[in-house]
Protein backbone atom coordinates (compact mmCIF):
# COMPACT_ATOMS: atom_id res chain seq x y z
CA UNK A 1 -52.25 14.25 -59.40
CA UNK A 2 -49.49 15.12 -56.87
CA UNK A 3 -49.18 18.35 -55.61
CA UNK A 4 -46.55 20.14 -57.93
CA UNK A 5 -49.58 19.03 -60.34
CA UNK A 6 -52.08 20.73 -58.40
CA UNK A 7 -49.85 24.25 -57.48
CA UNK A 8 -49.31 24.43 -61.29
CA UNK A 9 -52.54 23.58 -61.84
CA UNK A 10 -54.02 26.61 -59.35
CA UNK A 11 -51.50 29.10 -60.33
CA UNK A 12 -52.29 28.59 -64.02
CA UNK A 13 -56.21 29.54 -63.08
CA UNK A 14 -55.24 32.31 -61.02
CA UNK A 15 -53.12 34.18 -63.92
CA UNK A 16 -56.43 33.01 -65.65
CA UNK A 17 -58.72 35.08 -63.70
CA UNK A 18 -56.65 37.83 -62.69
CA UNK A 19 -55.84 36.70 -59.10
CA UNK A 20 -52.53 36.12 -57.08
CA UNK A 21 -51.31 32.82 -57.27
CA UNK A 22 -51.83 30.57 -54.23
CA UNK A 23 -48.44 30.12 -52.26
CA UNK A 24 -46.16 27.15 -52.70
CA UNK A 25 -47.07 24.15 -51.10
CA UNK A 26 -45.36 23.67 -47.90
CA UNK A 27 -44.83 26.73 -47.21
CA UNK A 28 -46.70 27.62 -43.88
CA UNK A 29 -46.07 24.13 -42.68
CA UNK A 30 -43.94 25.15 -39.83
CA UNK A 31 -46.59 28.07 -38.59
CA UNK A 32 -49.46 25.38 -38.76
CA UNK A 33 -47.09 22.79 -36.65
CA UNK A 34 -46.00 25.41 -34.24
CA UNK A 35 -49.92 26.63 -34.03
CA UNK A 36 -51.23 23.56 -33.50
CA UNK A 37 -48.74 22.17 -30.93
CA UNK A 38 -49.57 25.82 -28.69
CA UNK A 39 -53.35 24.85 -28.73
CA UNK A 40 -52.97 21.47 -27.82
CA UNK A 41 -50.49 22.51 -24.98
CA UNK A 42 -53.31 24.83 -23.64
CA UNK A 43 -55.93 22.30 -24.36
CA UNK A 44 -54.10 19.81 -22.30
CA UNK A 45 -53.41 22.42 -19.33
CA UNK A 46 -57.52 23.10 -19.17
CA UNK A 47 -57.56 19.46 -19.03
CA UNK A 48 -55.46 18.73 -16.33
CA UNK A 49 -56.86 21.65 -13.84
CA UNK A 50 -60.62 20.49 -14.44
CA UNK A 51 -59.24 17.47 -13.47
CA UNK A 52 -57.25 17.98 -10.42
């Protein structure tokens, strides 16, 4: 099952039960990238001044 498979999949149980459907897939990528990048930046700086 891809995952246009699985969104259709998840929205059709959410209109099942009542509930929002989930958001499209993809969608947040850029916020997770961006996110991830900023704590690994500050990870790295902790790094480098326990070290020096």
């Amino acid at each position: 099952m891809d995952i246009v498979q699985q969104h259709m999949l998840d929205s059709y149980r959410a209109a099942q039960h009542g509930e929002p459907p989930p958001p499209l897939p993809g969608r947040h990528d850029r916020e997770v990238l961006r996110e991830l990048r900023r704590r690994f930046h500050a990870w790295t700086a902790g790094q480098n001044r326990r070290d020096a």
